[in-house]
N, C-alpha and C. Protein backbone atom coordinates (compact mmCIF):
# COMPACT_ATOMS: atom_id res chain seq x y z
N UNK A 1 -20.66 -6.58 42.99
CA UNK A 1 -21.51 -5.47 42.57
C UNK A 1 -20.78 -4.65 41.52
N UNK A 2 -21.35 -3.98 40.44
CA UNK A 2 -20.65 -3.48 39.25
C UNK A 2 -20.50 -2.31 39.63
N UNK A 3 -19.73 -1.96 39.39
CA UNK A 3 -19.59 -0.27 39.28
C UNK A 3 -20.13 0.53 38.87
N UNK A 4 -20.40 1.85 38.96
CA UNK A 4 -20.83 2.53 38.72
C UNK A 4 -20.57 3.49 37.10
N UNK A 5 -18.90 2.80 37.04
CA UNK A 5 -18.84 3.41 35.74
C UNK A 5 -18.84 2.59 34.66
N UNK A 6 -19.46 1.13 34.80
CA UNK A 6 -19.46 0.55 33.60
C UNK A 6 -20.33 1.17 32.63
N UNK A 7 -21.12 1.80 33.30
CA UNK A 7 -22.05 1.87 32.23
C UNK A 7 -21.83 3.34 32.01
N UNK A 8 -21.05 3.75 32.16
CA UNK A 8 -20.97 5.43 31.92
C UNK A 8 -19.98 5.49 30.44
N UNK A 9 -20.46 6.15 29.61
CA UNK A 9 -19.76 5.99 28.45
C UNK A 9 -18.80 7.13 28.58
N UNK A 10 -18.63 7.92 29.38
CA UNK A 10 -17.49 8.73 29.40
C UNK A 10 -15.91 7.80 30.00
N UNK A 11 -16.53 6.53 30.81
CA UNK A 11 -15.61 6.02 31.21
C UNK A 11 -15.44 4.76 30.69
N UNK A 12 -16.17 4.40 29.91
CA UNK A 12 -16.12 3.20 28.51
C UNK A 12 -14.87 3.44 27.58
N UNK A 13 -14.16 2.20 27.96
CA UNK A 13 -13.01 1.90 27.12
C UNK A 13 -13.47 2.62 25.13
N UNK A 14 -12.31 3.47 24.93
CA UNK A 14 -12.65 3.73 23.35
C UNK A 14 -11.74 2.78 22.53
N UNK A 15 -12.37 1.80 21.87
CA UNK A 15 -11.65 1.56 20.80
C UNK A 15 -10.90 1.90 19.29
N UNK A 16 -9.67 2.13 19.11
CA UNK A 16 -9.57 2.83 17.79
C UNK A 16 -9.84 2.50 16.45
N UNK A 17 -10.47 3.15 15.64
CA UNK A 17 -11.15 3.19 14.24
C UNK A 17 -9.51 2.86 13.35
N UNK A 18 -9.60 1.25 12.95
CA UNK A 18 -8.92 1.10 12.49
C UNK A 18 -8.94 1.00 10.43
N UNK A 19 -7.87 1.67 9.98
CA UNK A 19 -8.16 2.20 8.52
C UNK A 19 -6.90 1.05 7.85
N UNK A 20 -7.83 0.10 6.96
CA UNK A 20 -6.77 -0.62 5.84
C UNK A 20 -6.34 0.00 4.74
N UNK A 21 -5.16 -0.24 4.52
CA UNK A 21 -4.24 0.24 3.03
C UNK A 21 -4.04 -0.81 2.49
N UNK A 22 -4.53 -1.09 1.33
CA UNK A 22 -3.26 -2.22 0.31
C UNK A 22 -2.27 -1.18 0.13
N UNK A 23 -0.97 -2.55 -0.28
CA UNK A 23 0.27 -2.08 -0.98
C UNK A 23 0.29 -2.85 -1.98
N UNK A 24 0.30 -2.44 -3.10
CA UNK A 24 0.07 -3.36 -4.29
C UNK A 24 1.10 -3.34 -5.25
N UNK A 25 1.29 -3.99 -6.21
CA UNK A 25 2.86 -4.23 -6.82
C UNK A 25 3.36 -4.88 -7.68
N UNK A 26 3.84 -4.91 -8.82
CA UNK A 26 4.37 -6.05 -9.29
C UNK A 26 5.49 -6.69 -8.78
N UNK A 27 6.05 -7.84 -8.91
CA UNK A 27 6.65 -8.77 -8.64
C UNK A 27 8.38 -7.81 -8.44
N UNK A 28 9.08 -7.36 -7.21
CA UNK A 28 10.27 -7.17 -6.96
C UNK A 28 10.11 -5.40 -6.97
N UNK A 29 8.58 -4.84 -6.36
CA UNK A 29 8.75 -3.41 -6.71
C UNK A 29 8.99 -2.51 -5.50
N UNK A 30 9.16 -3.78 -4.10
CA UNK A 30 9.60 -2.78 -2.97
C UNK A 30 8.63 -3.19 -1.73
N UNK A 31 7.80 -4.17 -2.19
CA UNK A 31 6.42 -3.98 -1.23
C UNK A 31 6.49 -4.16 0.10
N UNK A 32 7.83 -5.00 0.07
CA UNK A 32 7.95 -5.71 1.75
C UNK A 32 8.47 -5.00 1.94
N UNK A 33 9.42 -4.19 1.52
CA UNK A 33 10.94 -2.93 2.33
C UNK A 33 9.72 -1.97 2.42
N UNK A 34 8.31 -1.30 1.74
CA UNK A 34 7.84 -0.78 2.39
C UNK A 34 7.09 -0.77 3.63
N UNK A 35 6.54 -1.50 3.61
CA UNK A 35 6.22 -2.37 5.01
C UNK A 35 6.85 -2.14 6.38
N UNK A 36 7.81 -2.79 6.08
CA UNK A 36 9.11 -3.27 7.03
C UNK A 36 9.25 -1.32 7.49
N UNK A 37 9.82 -0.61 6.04
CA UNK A 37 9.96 0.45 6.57
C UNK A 37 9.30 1.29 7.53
N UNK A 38 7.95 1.65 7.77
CA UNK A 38 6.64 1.93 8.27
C UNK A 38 5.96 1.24 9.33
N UNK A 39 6.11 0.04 9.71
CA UNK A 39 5.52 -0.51 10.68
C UNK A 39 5.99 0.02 11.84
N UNK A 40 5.71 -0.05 12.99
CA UNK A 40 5.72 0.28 14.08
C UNK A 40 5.99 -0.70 15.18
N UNK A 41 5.30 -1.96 14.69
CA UNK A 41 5.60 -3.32 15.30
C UNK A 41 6.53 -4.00 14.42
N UNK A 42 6.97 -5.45 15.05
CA UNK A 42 7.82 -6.33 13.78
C UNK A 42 6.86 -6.44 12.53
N UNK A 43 6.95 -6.44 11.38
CA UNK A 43 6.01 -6.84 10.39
C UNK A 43 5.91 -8.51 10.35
N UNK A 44 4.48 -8.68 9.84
CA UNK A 44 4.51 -10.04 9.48
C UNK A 44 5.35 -9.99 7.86
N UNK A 45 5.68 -11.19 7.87
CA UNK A 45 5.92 -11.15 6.43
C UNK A 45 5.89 -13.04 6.16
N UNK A 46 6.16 -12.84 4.71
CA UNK A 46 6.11 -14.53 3.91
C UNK A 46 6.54 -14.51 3.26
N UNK A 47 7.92 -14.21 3.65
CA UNK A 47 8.94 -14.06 2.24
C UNK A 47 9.77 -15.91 2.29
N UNK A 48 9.85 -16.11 1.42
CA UNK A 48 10.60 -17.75 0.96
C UNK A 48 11.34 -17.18 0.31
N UNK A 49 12.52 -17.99 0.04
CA UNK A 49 13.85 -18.30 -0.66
C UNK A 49 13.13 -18.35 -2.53
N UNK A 50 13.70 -17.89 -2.96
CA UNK A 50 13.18 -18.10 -4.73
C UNK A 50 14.74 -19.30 -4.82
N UNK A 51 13.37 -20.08 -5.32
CA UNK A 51 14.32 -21.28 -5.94
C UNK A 51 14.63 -21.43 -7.55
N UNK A 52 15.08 -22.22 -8.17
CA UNK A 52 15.45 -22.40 -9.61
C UNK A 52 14.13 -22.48 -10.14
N UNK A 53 13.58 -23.49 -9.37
CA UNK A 53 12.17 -23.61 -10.01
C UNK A 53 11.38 -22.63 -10.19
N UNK A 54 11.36 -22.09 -9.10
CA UNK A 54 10.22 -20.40 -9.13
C UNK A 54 10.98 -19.39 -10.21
N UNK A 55 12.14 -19.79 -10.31
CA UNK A 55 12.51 -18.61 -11.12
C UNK A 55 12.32 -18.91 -12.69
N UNK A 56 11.93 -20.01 -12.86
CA UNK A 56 11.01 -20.35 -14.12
C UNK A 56 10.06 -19.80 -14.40
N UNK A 57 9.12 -19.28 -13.34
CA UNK A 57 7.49 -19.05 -13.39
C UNK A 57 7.73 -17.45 -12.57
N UNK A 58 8.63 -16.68 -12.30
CA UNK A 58 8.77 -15.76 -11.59
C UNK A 58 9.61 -14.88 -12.84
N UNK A 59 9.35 -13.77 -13.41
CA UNK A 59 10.35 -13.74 -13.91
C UNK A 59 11.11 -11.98 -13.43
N UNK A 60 12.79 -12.66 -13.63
CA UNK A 60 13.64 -11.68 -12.92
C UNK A 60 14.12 -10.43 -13.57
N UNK A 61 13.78 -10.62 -14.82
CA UNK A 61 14.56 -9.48 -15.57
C UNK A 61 14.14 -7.78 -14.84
N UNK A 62 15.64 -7.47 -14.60
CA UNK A 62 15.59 -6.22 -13.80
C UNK A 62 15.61 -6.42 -11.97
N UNK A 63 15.81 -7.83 -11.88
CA UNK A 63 15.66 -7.61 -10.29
C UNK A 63 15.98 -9.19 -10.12
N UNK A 64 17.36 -9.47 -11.07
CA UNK A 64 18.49 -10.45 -10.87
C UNK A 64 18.51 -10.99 -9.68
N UNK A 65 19.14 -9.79 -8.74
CA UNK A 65 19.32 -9.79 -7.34
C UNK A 65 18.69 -10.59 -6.39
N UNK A 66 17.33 -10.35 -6.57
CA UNK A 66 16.35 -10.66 -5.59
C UNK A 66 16.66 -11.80 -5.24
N UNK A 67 16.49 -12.53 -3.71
CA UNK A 67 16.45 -13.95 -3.62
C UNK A 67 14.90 -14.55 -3.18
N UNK A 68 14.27 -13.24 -2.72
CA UNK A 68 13.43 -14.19 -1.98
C UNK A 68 12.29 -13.34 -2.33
N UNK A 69 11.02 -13.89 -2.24
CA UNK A 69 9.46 -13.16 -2.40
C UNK A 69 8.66 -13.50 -1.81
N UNK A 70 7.65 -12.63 -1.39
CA UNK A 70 6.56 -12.90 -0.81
C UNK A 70 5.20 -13.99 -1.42
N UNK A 71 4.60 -14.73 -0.34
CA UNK A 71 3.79 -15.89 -0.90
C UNK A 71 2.45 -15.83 -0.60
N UNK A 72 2.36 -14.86 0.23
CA UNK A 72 1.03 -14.42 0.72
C UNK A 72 0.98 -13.02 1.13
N UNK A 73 1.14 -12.47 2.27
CA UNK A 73 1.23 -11.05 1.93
C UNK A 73 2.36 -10.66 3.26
N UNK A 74 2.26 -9.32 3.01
CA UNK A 74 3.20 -8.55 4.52
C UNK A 74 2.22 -7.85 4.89
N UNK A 75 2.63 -7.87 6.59
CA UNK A 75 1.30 -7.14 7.28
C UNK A 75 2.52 -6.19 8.21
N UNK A 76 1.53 -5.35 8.48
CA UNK A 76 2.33 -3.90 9.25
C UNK A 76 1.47 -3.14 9.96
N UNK A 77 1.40 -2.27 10.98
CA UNK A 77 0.14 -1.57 11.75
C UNK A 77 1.32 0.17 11.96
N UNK A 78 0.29 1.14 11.91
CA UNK A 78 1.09 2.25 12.26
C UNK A 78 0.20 3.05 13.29
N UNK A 79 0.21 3.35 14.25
CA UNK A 79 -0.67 4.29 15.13
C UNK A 79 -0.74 5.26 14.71
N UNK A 80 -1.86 6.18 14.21
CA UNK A 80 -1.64 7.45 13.39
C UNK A 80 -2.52 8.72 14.77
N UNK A 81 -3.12 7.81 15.81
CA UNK A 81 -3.72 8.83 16.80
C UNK A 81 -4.27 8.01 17.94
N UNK A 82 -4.57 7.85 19.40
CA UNK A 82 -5.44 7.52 19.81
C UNK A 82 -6.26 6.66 19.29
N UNK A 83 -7.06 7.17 18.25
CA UNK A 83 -8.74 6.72 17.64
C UNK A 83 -8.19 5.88 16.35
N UNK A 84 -6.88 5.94 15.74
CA UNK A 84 -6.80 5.83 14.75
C UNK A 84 -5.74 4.50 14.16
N UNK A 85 -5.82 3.64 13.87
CA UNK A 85 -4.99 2.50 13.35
C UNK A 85 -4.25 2.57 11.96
N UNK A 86 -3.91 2.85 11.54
CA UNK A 86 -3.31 2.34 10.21
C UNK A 86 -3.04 0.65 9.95
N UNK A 87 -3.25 0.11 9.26
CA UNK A 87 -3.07 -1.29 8.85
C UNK A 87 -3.06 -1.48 7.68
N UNK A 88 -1.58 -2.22 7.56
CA UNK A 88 -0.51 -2.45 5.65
C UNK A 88 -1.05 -3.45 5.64
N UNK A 89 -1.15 -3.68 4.63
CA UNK A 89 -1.74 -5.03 3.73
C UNK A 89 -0.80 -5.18 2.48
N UNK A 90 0.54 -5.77 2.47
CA UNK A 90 0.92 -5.95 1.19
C UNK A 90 0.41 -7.33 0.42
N UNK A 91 0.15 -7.01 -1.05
CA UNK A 91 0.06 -8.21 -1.95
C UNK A 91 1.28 -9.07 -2.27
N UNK A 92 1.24 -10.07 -2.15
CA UNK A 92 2.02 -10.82 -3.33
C UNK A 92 2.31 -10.41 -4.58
N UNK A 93 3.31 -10.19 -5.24
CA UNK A 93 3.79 -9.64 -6.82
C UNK A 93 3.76 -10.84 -8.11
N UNK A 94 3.74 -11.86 -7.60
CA UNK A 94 3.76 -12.49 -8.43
C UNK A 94 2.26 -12.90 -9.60
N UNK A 95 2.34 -13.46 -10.59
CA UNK A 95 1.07 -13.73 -11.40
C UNK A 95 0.25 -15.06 -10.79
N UNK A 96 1.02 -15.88 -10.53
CA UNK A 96 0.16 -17.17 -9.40
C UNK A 96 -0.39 -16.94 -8.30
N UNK A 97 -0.19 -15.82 -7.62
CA UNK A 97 -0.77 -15.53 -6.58
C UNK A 97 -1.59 -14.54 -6.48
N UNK A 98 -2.05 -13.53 -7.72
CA UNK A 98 -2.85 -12.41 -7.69
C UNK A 98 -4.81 -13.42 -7.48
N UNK A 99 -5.10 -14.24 -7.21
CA UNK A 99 -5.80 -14.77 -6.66
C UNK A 99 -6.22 -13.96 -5.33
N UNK A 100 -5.04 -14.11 -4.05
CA UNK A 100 -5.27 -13.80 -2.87
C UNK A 100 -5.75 -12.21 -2.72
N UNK A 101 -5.33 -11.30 -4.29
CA UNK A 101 -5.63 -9.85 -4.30
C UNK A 101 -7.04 -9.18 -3.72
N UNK A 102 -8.08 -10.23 -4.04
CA UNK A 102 -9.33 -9.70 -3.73
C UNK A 102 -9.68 -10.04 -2.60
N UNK A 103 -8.75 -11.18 -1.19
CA UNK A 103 -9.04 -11.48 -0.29
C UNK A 103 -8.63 -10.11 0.78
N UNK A 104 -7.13 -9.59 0.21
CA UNK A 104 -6.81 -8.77 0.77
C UNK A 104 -6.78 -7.24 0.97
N UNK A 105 -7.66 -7.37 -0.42
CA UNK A 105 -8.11 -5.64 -0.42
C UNK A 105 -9.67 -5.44 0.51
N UNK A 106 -10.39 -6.75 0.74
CA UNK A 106 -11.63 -6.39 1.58
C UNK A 106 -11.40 -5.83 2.48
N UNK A 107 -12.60 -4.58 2.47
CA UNK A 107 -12.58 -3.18 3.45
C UNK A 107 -11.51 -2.40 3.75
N UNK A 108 -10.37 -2.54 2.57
CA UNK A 108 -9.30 -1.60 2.29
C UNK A 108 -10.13 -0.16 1.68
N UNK A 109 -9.71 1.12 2.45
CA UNK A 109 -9.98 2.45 2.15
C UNK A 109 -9.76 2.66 0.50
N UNK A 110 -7.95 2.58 0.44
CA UNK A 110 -7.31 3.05 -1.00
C UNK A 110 -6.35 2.00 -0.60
N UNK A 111 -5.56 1.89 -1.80
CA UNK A 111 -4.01 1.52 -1.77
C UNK A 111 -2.76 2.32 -2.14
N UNK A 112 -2.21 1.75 -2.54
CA UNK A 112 -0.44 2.89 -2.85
C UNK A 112 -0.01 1.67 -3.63
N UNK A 113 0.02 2.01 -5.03
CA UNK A 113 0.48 0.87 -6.01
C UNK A 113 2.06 1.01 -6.25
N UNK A 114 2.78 0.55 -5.39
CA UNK A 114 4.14 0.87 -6.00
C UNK A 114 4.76 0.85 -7.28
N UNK A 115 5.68 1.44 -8.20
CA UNK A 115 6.10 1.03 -9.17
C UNK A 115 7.48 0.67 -9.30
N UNK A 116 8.44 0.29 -10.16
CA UNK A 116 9.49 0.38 -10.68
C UNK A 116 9.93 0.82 -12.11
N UNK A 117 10.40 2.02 -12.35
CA UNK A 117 10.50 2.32 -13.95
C UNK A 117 10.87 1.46 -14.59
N UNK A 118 12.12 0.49 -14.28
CA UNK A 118 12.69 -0.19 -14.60
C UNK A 118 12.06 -1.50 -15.52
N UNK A 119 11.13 -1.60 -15.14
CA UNK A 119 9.62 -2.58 -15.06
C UNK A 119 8.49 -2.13 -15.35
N UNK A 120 8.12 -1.18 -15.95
CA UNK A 120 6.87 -0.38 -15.34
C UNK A 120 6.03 -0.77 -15.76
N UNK A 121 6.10 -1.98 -17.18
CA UNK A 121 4.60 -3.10 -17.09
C UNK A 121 4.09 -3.61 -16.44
N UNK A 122 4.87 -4.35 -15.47
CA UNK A 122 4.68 -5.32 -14.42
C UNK A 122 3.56 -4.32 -12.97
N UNK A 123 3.41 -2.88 -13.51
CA UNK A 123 2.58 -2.19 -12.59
C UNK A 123 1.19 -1.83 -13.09
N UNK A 124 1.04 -2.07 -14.41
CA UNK A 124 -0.47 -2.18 -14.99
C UNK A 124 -1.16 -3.40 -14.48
N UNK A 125 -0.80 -4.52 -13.36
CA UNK A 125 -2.04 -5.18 -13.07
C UNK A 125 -2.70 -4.54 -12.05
N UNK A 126 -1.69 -4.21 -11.21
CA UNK A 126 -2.29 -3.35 -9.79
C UNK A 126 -3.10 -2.17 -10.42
N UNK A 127 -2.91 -1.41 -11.33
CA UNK A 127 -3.82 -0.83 -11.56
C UNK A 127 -4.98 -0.86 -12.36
N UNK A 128 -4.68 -1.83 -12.84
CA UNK A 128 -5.87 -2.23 -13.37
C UNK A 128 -7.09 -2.95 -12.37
N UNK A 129 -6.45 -3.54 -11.14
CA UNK A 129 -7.31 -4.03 -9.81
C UNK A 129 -8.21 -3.26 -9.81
N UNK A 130 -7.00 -1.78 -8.96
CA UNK A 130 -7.73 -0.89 -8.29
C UNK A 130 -8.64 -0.15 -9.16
N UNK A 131 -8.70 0.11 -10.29
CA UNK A 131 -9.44 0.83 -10.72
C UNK A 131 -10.98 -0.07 -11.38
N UNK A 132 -10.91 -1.23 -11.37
CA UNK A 132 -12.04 -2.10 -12.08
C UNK A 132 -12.80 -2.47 -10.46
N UNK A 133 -12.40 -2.23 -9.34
CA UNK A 133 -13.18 -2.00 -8.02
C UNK A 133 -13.22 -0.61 -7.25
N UNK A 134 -13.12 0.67 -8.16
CA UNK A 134 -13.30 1.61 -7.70
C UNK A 134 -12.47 1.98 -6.68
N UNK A 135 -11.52 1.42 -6.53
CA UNK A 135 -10.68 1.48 -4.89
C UNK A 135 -9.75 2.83 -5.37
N UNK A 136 -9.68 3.98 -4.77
CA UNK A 136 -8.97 5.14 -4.80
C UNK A 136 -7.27 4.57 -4.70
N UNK A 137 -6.01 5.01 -5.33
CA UNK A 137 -5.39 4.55 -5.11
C UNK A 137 -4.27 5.72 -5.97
N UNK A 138 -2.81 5.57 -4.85
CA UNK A 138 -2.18 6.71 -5.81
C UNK A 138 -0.72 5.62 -6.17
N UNK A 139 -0.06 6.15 -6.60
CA UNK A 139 0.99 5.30 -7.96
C UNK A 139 2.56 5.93 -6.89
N UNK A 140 2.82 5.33 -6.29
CA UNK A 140 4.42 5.91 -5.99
C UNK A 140 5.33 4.76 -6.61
N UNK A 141 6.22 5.94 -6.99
CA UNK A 141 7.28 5.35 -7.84
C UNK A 141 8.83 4.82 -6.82
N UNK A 142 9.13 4.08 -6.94
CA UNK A 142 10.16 3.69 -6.00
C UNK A 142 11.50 3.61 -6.85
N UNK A 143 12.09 4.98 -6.22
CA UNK A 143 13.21 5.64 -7.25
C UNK A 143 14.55 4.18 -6.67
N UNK A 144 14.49 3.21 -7.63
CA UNK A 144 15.65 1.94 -7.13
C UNK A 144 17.53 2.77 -7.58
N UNK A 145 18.31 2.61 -7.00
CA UNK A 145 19.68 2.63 -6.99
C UNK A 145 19.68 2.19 -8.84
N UNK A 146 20.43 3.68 -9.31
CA UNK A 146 20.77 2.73 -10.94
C UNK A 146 19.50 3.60 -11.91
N UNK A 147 18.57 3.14 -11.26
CA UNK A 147 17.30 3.52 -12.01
C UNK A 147 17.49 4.35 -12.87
N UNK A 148 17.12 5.02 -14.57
CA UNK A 148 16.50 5.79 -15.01
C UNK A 148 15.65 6.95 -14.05
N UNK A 149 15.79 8.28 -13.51
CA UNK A 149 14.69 8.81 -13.43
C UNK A 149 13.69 9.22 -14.11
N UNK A 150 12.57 9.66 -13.58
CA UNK A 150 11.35 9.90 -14.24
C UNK A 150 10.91 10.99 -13.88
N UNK A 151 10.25 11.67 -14.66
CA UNK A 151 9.36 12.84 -13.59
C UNK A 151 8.16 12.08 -13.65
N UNK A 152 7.05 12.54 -12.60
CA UNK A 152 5.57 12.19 -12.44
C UNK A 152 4.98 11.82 -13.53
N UNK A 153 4.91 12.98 -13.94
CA UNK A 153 3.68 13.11 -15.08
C UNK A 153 4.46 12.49 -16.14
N UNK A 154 6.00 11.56 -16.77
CA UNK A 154 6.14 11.25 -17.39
C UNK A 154 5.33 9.59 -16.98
N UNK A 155 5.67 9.30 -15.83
CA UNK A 155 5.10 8.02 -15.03
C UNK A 155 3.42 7.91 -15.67
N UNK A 156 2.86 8.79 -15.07
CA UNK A 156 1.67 9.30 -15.44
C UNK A 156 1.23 9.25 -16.53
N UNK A 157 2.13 9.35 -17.62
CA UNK A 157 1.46 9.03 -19.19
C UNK A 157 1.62 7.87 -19.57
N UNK A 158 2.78 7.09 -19.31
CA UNK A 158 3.24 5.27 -19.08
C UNK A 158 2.12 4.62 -18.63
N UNK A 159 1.77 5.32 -17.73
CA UNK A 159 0.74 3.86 -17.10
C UNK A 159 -0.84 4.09 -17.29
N UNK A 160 -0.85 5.38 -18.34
CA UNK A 160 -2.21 6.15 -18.57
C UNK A 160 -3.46 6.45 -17.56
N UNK A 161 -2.40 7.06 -16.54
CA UNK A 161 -3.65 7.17 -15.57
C UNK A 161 -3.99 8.15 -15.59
N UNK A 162 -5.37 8.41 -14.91
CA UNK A 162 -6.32 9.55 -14.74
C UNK A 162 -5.50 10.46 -14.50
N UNK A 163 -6.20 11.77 -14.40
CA UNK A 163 -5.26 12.74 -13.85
C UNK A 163 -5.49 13.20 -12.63
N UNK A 164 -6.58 12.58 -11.95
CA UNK A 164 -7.01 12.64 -10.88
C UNK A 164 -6.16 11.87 -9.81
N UNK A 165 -5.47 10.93 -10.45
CA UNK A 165 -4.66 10.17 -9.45
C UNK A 165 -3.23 10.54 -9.22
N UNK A 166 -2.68 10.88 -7.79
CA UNK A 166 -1.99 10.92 -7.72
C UNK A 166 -0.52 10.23 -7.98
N UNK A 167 0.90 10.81 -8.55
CA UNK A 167 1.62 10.07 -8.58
C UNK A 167 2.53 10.64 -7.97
N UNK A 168 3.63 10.14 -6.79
CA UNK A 168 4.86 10.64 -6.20
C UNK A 168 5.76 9.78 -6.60
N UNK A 169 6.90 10.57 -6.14
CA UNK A 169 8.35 9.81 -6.13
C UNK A 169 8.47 9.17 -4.66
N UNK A 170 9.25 8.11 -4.63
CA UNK A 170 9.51 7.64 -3.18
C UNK A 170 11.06 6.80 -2.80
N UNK A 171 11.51 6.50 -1.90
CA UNK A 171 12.06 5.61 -1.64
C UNK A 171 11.91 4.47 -0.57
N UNK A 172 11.15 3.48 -1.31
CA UNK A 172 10.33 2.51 0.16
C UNK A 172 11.35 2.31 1.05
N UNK A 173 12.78 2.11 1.02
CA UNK A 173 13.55 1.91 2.27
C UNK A 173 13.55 3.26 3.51
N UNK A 174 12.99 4.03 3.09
CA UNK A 174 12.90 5.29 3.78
C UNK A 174 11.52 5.85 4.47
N UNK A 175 11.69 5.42 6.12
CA UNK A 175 10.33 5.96 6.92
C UNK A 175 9.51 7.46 6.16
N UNK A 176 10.48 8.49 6.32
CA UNK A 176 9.97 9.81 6.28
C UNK A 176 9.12 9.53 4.25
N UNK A 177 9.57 8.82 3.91
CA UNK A 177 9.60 8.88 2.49
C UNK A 177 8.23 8.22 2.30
N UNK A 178 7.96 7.03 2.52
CA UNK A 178 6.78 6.28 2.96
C UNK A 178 5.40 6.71 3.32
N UNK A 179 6.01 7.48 5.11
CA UNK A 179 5.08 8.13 5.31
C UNK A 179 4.47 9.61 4.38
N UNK A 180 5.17 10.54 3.59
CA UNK A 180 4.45 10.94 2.24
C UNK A 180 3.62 10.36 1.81
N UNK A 181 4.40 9.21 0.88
CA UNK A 181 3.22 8.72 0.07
C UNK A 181 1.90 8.35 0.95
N UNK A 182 1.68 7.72 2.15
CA UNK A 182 0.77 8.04 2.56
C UNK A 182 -0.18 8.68 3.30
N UNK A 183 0.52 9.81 3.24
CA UNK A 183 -0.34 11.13 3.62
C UNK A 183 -0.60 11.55 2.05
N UNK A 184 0.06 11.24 1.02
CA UNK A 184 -0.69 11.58 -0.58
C UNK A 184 -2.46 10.80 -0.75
N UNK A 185 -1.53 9.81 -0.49
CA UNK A 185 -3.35 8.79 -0.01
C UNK A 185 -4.17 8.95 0.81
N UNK A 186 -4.43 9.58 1.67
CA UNK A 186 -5.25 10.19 2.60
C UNK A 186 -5.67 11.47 2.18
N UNK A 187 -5.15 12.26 1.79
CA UNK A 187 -5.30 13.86 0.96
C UNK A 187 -6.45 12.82 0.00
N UNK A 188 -5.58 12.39 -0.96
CA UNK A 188 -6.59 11.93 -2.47
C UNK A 188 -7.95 11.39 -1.59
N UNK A 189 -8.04 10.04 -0.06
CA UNK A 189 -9.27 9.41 -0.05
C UNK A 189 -9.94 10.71 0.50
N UNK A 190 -9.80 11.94 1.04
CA UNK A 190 -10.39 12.75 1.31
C UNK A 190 -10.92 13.67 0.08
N UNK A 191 -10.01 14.01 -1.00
CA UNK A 191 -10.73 14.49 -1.70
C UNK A 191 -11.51 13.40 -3.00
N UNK A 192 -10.92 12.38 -2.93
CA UNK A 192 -12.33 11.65 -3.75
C UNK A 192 -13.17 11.30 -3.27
N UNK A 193 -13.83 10.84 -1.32
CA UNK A 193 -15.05 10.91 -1.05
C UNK A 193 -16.00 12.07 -0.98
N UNK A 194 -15.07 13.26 -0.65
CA UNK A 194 -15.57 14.67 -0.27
C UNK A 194 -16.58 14.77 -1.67
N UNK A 195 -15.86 14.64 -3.22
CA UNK A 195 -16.27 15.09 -4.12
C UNK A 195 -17.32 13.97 -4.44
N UNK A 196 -17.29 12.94 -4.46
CA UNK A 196 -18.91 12.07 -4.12
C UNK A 196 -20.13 11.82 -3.05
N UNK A 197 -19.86 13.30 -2.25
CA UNK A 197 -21.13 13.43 -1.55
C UNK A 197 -21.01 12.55 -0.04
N UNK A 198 -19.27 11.80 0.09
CA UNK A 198 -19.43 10.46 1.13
C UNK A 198 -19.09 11.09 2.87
N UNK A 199 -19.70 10.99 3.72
CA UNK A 199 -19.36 11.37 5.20
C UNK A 199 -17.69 11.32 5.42
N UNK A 200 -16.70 11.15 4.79
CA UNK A 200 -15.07 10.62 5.29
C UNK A 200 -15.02 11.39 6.48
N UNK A 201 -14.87 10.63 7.53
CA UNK A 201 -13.99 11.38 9.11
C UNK A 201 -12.90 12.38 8.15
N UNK A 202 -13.13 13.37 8.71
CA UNK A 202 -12.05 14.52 7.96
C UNK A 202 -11.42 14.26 9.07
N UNK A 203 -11.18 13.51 10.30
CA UNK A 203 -9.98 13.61 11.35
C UNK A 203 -9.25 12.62 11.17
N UNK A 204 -9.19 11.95 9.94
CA UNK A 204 -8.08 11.71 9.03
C UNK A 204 -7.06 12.14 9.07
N UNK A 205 -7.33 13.17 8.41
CA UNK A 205 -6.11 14.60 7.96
C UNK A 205 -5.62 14.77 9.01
N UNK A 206 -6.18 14.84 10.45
CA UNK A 206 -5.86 15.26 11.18
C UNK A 206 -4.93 14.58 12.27
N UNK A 207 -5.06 13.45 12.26
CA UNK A 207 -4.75 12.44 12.78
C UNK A 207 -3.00 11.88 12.38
């Protein structure tokens, strides 16, 4: 015989409203150390060894170092409340694989396009994604060891973005640092649905 409280929705299991982020990137700009940094669980990841060969079709200038890259994406989950999921979606950086980009931004909120000054061409495809699908998205800069600094708004005129879009400084190896940038992205998806008329759970913010 069933109980009495199955059917009582005060005592109905709540499931939490889970919210996707891309992390988007050019090729060596931090995407997996952000990930990794932020998750809460182990991250998935698909990082391979860069071989001689890939490093033909990969190219290193500015990020020598690197040995290994992602081939599909990094995944990460953050509990932001009860009701509330966070779920990373990093892209692949490379140019052979921006294919999988449009698999992995479906029913993504915004993203967080990382950059590298060092590189900072290699960050006009991601924005060029996000902005040719309307996807809200803010620009953190991932201040690397060595680097040139930048201020924002010098970033900001480099990559000619709106002025509506946010740009921070960051360091993806760094939780507290991370989590900024995406509380910058949550501020911005709140105030760019607010200002198009759209319902956004304001317990977002809150959350």
């Amino acid at each position: 015989m069933a109980s009495s409280n199955d059917s009582d929705p005060v005592h109905a299991e709540i499931l939490p409203v889970g919210i996707k982020v891309l992390i988007a990137g050019g090729f060596g700009v931090g995407k997996t150390t952000f990930v990794n940094a932020l998750s809460e669980i182990e991250p998935l990841s698909t990082e391979e060894i860069l071989t001689a060969v890939s490093a033909a079709t990969d190219r290193l200038d500015g990020v020598k170092n690197k040995a290994t890259t992602t081939v599909s994406l990094d995944f990460g989950r953050i509990t932001l409340s009860p009701s509330h999921i966070l779920y990373l979606f990093g892209t692949p950086g490379q140019e052979r694989f921006w294919f999988m980009w449009d698999e992995l931004s479906e029913g993504a909120l915004g993203a967080v396009v990382l950059a590298d000054t060092r590189r900072l061409e290699h960050s006009f495809a991601a924005v060029d994604f996000c902005e040719r699908r309307g996807m809200p998205f803010v620009v953190a800069v991932n201040e690397f060891d060595g680097a040139h600094r930048y201020r924002a708004e010098e970033v900001r005129t480099a990559l000619d973005l709106r002025q509506e879009v946010p740009v921070v400084l960051c360091d993806a190896r760094i939780q507290s640092s991370g989590i900024s940038v995406l509380l910058e992205l949550i501020q911005h998806l709140l105030t760019t649905r607010s200002s198009h008329g759209s319902d956004t759970d304001q317990s977002l913010l809150r959350a």
